[in-house]
N, C-alpha and C. Protein backbone atom coordinates (compact mmCIF):
# COMPACT_ATOMS: atom_id res chain seq x y z
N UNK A 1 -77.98 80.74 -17.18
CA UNK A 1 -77.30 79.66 -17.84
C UNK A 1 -77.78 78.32 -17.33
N UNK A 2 -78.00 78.13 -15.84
CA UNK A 2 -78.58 76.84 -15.33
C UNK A 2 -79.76 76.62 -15.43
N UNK A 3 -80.31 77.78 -16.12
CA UNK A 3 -81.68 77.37 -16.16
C UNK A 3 -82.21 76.66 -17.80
N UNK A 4 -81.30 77.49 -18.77
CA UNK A 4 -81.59 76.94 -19.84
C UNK A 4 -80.80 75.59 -20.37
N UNK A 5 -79.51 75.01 -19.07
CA UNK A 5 -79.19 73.68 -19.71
C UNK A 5 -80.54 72.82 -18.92
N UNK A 6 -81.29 73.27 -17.77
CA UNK A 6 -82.37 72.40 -17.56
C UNK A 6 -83.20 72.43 -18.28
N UNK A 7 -83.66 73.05 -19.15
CA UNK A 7 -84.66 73.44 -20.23
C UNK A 7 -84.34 72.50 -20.99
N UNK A 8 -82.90 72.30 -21.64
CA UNK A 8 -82.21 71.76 -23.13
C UNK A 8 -82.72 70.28 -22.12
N UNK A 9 -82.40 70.17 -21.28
CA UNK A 9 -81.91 68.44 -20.58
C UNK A 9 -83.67 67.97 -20.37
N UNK A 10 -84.11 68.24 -20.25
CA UNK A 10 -86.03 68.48 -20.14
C UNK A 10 -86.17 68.14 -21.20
N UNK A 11 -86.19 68.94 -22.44
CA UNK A 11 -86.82 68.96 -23.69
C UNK A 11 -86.79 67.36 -24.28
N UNK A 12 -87.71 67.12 -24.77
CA UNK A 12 -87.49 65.74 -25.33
C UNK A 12 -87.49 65.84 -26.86
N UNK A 13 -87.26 67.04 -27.66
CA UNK A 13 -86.64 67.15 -28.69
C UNK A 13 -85.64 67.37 -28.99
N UNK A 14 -84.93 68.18 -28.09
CA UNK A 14 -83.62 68.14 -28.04
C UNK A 14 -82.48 66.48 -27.20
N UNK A 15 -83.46 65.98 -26.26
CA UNK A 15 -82.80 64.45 -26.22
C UNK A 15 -83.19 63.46 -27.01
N UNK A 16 -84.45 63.78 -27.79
CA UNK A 16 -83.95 62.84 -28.83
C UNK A 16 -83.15 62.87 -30.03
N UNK A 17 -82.49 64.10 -30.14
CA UNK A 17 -81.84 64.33 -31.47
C UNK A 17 -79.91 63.84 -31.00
N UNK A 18 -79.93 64.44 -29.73
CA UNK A 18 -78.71 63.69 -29.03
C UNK A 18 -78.50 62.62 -29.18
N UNK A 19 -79.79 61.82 -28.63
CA UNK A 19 -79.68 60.45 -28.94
C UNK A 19 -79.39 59.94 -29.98
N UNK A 20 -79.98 60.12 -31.15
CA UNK A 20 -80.16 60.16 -32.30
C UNK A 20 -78.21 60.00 -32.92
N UNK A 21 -77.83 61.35 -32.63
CA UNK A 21 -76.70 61.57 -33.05
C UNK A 21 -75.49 60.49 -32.26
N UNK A 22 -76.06 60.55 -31.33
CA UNK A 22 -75.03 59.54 -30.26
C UNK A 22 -75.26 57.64 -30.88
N UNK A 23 -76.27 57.53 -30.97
CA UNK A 23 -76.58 56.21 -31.97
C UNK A 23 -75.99 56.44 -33.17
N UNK A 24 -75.56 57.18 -34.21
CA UNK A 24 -75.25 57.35 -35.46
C UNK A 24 -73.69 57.20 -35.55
N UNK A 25 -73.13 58.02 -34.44
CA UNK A 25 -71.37 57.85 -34.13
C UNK A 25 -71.34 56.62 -33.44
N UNK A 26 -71.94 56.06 -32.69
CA UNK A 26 -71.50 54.33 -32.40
C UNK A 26 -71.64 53.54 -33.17
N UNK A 27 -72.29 53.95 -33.89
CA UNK A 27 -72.95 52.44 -35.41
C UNK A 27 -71.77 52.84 -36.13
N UNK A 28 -71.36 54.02 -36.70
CA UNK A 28 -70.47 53.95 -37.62
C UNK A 28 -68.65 54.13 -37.31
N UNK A 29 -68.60 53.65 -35.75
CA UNK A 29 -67.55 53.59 -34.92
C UNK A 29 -67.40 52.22 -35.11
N UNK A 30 -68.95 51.70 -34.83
CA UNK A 30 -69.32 50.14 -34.74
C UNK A 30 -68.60 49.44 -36.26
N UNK A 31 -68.99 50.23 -37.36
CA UNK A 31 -68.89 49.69 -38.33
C UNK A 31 -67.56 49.43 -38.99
N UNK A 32 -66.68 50.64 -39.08
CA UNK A 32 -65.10 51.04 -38.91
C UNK A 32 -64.27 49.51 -38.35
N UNK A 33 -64.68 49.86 -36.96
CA UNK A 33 -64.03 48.73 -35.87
C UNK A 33 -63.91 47.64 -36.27
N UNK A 34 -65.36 46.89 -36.43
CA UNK A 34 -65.66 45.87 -36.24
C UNK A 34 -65.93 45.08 -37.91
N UNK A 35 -66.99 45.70 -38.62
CA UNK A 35 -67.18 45.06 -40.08
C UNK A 35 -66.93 45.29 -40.30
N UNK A 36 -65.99 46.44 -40.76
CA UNK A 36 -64.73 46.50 -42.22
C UNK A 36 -64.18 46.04 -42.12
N UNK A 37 -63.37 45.55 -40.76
CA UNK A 37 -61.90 44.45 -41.02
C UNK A 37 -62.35 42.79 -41.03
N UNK A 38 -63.31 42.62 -40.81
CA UNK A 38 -64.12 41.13 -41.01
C UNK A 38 -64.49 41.28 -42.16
N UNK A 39 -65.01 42.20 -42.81
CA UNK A 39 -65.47 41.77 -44.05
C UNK A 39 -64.27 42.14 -45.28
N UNK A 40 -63.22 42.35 -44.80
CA UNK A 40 -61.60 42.87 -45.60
C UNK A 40 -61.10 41.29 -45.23
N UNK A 41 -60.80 40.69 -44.32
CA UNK A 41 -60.64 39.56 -44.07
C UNK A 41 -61.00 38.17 -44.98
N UNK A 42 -62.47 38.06 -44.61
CA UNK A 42 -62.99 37.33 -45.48
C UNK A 42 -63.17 37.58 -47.04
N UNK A 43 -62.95 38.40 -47.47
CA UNK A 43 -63.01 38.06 -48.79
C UNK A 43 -61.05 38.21 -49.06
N UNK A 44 -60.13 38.29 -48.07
CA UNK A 44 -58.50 37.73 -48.16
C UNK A 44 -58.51 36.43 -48.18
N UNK A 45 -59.53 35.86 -47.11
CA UNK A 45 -59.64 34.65 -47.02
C UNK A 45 -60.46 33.59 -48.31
N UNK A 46 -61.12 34.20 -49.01
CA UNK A 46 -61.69 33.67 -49.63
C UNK A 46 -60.86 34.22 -50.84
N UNK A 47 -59.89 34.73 -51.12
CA UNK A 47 -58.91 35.04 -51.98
C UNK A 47 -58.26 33.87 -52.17
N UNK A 48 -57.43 33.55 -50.69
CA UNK A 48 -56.56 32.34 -50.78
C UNK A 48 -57.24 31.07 -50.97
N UNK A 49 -58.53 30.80 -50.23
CA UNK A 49 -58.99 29.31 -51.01
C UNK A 49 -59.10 29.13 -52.24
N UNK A 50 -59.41 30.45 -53.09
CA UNK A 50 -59.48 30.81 -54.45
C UNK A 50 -58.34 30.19 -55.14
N UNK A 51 -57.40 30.73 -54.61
CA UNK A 51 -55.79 30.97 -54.83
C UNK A 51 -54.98 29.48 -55.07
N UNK A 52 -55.42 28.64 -53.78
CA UNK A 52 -55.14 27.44 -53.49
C UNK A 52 -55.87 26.24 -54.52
N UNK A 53 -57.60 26.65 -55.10
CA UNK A 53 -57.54 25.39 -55.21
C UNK A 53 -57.20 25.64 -56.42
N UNK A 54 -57.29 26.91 -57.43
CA UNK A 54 -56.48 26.93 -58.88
C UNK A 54 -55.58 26.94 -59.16
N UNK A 55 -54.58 26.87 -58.45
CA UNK A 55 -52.95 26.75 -58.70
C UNK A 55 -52.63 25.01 -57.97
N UNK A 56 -52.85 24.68 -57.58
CA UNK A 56 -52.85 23.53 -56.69
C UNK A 56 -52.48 22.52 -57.57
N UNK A 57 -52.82 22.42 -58.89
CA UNK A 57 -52.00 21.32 -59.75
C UNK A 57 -50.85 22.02 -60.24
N UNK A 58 -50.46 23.45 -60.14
CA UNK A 58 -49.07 23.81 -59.72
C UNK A 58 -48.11 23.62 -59.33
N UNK A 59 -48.16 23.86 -58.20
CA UNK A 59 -47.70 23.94 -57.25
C UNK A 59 -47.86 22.51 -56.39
N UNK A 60 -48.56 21.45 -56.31
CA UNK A 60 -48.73 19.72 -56.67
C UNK A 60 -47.90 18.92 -57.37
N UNK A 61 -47.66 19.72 -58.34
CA UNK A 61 -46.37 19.18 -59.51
C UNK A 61 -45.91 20.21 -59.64
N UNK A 62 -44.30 20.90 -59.60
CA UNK A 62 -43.56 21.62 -59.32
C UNK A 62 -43.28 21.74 -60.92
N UNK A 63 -42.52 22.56 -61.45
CA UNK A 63 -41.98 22.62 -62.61
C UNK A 63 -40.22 22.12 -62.36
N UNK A 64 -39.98 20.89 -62.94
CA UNK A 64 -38.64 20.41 -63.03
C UNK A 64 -37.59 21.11 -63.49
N UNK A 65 -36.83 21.82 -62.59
CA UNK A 65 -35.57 22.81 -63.64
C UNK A 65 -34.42 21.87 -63.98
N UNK A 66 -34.70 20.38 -63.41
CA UNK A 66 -33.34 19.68 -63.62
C UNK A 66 -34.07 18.93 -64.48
N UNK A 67 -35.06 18.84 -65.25
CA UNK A 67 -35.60 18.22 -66.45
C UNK A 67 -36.26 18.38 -66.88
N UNK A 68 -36.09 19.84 -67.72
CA UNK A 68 -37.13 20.53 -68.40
C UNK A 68 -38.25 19.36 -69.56
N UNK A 69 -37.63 18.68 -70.11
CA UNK A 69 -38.27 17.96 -71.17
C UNK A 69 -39.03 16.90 -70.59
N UNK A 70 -39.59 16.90 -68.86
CA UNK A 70 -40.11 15.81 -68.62
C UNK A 70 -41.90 17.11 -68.17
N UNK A 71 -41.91 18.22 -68.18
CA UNK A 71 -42.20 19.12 -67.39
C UNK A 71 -43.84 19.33 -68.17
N UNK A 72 -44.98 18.65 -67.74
CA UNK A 72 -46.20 18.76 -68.29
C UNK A 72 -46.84 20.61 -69.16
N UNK A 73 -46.19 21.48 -68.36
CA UNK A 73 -46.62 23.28 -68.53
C UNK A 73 -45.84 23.73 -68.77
N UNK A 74 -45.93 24.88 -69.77
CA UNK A 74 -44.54 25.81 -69.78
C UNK A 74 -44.27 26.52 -68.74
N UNK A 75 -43.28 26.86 -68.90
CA UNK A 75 -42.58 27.43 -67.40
C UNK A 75 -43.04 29.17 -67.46
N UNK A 76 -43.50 29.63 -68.01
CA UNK A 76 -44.51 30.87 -68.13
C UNK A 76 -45.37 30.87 -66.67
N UNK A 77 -46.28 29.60 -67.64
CA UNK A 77 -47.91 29.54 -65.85
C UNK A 77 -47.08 29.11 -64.68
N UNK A 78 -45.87 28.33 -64.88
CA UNK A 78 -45.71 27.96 -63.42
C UNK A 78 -45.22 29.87 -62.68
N UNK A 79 -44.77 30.02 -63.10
CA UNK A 79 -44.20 31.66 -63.12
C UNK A 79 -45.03 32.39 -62.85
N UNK A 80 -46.26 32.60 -63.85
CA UNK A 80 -47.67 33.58 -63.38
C UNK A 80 -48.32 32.93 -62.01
N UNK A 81 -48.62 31.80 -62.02
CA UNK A 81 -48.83 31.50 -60.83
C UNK A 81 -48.64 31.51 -59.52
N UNK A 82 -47.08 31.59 -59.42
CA UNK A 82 -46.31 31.71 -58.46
C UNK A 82 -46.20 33.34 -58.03
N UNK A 83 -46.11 34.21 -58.71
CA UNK A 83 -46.35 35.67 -59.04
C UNK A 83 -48.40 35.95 -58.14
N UNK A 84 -48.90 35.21 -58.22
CA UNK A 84 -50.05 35.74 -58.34
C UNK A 84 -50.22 34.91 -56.72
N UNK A 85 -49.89 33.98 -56.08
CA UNK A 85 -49.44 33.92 -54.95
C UNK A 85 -48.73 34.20 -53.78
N UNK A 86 -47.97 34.97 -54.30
CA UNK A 86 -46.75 35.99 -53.75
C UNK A 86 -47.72 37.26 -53.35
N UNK A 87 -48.48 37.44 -54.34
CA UNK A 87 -49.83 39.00 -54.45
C UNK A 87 -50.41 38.51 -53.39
N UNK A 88 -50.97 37.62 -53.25
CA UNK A 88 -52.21 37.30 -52.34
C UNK A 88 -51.62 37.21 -50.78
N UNK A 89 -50.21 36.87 -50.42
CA UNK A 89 -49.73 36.49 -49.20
C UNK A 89 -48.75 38.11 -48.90
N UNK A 90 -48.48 38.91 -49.91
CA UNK A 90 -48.74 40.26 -49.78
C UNK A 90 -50.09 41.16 -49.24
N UNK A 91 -51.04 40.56 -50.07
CA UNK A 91 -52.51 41.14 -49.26
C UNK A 91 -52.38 40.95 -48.06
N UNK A 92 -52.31 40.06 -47.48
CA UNK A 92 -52.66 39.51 -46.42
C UNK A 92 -51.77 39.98 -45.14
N UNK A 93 -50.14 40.36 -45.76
CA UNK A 93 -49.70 41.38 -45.00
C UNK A 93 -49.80 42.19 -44.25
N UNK A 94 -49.91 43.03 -45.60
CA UNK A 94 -50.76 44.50 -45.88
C UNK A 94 -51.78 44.99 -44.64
N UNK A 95 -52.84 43.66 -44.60
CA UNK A 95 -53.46 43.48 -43.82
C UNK A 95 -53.60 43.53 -42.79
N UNK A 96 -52.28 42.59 -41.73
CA UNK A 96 -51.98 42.47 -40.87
C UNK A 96 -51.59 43.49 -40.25
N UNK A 97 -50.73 44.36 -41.19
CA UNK A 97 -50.34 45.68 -40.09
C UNK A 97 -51.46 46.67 -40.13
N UNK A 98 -52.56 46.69 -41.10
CA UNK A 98 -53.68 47.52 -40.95
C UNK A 98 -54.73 47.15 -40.37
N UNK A 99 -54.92 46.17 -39.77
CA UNK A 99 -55.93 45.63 -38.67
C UNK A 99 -55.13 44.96 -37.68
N UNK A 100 -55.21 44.69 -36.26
CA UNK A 100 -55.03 43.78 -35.28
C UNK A 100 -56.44 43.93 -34.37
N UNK A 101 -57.09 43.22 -35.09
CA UNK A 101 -58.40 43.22 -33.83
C UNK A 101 -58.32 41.57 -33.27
N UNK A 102 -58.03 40.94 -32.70
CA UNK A 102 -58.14 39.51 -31.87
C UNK A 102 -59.80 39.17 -31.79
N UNK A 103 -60.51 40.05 -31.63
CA UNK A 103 -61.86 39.48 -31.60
C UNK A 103 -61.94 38.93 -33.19
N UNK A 104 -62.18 39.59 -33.89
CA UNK A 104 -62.46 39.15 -35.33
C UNK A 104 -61.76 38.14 -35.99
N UNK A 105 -60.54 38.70 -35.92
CA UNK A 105 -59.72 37.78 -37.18
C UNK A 105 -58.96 36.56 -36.12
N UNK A 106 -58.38 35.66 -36.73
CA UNK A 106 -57.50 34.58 -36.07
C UNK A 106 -55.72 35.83 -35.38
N UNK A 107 -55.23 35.28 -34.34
CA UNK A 107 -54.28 36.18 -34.26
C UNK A 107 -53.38 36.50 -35.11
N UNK A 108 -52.39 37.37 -34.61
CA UNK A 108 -51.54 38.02 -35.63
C UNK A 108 -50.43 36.84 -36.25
N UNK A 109 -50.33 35.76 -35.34
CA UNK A 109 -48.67 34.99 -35.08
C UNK A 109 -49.55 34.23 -36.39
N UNK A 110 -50.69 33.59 -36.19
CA UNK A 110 -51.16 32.82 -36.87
C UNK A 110 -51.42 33.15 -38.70
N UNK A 111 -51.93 34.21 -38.66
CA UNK A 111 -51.67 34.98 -39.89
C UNK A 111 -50.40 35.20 -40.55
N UNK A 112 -49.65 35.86 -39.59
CA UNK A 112 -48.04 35.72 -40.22
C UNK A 112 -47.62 34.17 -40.61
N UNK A 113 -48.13 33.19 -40.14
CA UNK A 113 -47.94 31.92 -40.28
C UNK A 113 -48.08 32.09 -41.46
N UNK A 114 -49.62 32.24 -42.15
CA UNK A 114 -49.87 32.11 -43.12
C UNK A 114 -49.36 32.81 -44.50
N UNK A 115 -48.83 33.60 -44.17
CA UNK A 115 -47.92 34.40 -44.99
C UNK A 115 -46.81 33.95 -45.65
N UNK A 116 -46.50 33.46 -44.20
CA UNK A 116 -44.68 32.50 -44.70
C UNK A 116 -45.09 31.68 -45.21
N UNK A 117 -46.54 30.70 -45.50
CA UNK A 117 -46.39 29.33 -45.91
C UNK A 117 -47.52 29.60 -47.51
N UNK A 118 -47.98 30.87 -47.70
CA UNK A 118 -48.04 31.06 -48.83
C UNK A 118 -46.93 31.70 -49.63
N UNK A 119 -45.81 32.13 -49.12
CA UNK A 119 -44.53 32.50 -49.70
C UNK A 119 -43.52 31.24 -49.75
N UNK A 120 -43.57 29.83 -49.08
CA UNK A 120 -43.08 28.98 -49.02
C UNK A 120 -43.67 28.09 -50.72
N UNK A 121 -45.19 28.22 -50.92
CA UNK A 121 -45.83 27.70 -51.82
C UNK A 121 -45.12 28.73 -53.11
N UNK A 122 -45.45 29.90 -53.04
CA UNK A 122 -44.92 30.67 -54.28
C UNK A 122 -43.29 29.91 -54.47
N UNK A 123 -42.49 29.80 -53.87
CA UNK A 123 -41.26 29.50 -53.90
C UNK A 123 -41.39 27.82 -54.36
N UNK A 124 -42.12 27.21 -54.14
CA UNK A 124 -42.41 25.82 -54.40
C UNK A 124 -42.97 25.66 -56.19
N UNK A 125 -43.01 26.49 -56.62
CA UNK A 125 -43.59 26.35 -58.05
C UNK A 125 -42.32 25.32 -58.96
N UNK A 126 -40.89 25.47 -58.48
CA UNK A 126 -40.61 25.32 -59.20
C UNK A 126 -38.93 24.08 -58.23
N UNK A 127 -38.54 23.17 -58.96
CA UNK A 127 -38.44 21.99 -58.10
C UNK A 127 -36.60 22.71 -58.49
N UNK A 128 -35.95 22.90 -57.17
CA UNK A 128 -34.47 24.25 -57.62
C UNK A 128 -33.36 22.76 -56.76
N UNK A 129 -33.67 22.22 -55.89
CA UNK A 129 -32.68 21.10 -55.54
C UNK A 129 -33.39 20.04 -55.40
N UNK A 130 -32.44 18.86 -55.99
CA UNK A 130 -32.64 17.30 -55.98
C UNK A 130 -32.85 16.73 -54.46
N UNK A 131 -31.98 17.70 -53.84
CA UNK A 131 -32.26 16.92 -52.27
C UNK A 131 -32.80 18.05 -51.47
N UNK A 132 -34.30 18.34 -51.68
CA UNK A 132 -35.13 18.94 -50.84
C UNK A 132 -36.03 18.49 -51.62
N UNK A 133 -37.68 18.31 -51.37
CA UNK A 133 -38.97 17.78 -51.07
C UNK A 133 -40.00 18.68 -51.39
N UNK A 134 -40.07 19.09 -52.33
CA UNK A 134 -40.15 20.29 -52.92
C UNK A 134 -42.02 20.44 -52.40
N UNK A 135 -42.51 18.87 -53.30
CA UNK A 135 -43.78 18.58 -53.19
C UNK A 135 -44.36 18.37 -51.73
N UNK A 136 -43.94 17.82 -51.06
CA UNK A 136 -44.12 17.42 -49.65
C UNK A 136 -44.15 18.85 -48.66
N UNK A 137 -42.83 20.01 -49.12
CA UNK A 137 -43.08 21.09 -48.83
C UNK A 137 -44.24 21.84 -49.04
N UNK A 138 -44.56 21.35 -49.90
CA UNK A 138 -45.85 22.32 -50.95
C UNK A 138 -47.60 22.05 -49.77
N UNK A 139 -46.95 20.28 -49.83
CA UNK A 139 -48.36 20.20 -49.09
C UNK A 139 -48.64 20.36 -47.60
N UNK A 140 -47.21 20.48 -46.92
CA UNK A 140 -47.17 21.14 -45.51
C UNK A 140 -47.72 22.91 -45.24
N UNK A 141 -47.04 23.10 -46.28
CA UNK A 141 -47.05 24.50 -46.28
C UNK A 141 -49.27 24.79 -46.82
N UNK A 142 -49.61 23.98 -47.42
CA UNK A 142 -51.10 24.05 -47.39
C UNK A 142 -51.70 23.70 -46.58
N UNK A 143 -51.40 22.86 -45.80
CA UNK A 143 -52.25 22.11 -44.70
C UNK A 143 -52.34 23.16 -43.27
N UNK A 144 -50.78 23.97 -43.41
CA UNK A 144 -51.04 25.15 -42.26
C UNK A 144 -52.02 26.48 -42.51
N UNK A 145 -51.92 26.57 -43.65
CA UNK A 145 -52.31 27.78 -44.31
C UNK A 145 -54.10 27.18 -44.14
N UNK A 146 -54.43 26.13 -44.29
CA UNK A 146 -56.06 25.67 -44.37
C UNK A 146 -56.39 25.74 -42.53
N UNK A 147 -55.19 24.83 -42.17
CA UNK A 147 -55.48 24.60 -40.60
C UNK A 147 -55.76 26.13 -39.79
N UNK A 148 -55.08 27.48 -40.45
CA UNK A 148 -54.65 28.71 -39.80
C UNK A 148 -55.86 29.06 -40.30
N UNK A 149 -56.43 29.45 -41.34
CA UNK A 149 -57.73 30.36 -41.72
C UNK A 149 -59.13 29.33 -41.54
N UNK A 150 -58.82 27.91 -40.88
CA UNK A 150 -59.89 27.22 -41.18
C UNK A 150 -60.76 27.10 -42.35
N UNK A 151 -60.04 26.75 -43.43
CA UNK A 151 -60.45 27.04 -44.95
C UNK A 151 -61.22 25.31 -44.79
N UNK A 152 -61.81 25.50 -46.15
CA UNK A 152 -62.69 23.64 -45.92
C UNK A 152 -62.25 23.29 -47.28
């Protein structure tokens, strides 16, 4: 038996196929780990800049429920819009509990940030009390969400 694992450990066809195999499970350990959740990331991330700059005269101008007849859009798009923002800060969830790698992505607190302040924007579509800041909310709640993913 000791003679033929020195034989196997000798052979340089049999260590290079080890090798071989041992390079093939780290690359695709490598790949798992490391580029699927960076490249699941970035295109979340490039969801929400998406997200942000086409709804942004939205959600910029709120839909007036205390004066419908002053209100530039029907209250439909402000609705689909708001719906389709809610999706995207769901992705991003989703996300969060299916990756935590700290090397790759921005941390977890910071992401959840971003969650609440794209669910703050979905909720902003539409202007519900006279004495809250509906718009001003809208653009806080973007400026964290750009500042958190470093969006440009």
């Amino acid at each position: 038996m000791g003679q033929v694992l020195i034989n196997l450990l000798t052979n340089t066809t049999f260590l290079t196929v080890i090798s071989g195999v041992l390079v093939y499970i780290f690359s695709q350990l490598f790949y798992e780990i490391i580029i699927t959740p960076y490249k699941k990331y970035n295109e979340i991330k490039g969801k929400i800049a998406y997200i942000l700059a086409l709804y942004k005269r939205y959600y910029g101008n709120p839909y007036n429920l205390f004066g419908e007849e002053s209100n530039m859009r029907d209250k439909d798009k402000y609705e689909e819009a708001s719906i389709e923002v809610r999706k995207v800060a769901a992705e991003l969830s989703g996300f969060i509990n299916e990756f935590n790698l700290k090397i790759i992505i921005p941390n977890k607190k910071k992401l959840s940030e971003v969650v609440s302040n794209l669910v703050g924007i979905s909720n902003g579509f539409f202007i519900v009390s006279k004495d809250f800041d509906t718009i001003k909310a809208n653009r806080e709640n973007e400026e964290i969400i750009v500042k958190n993913l470093k969006l440009k």
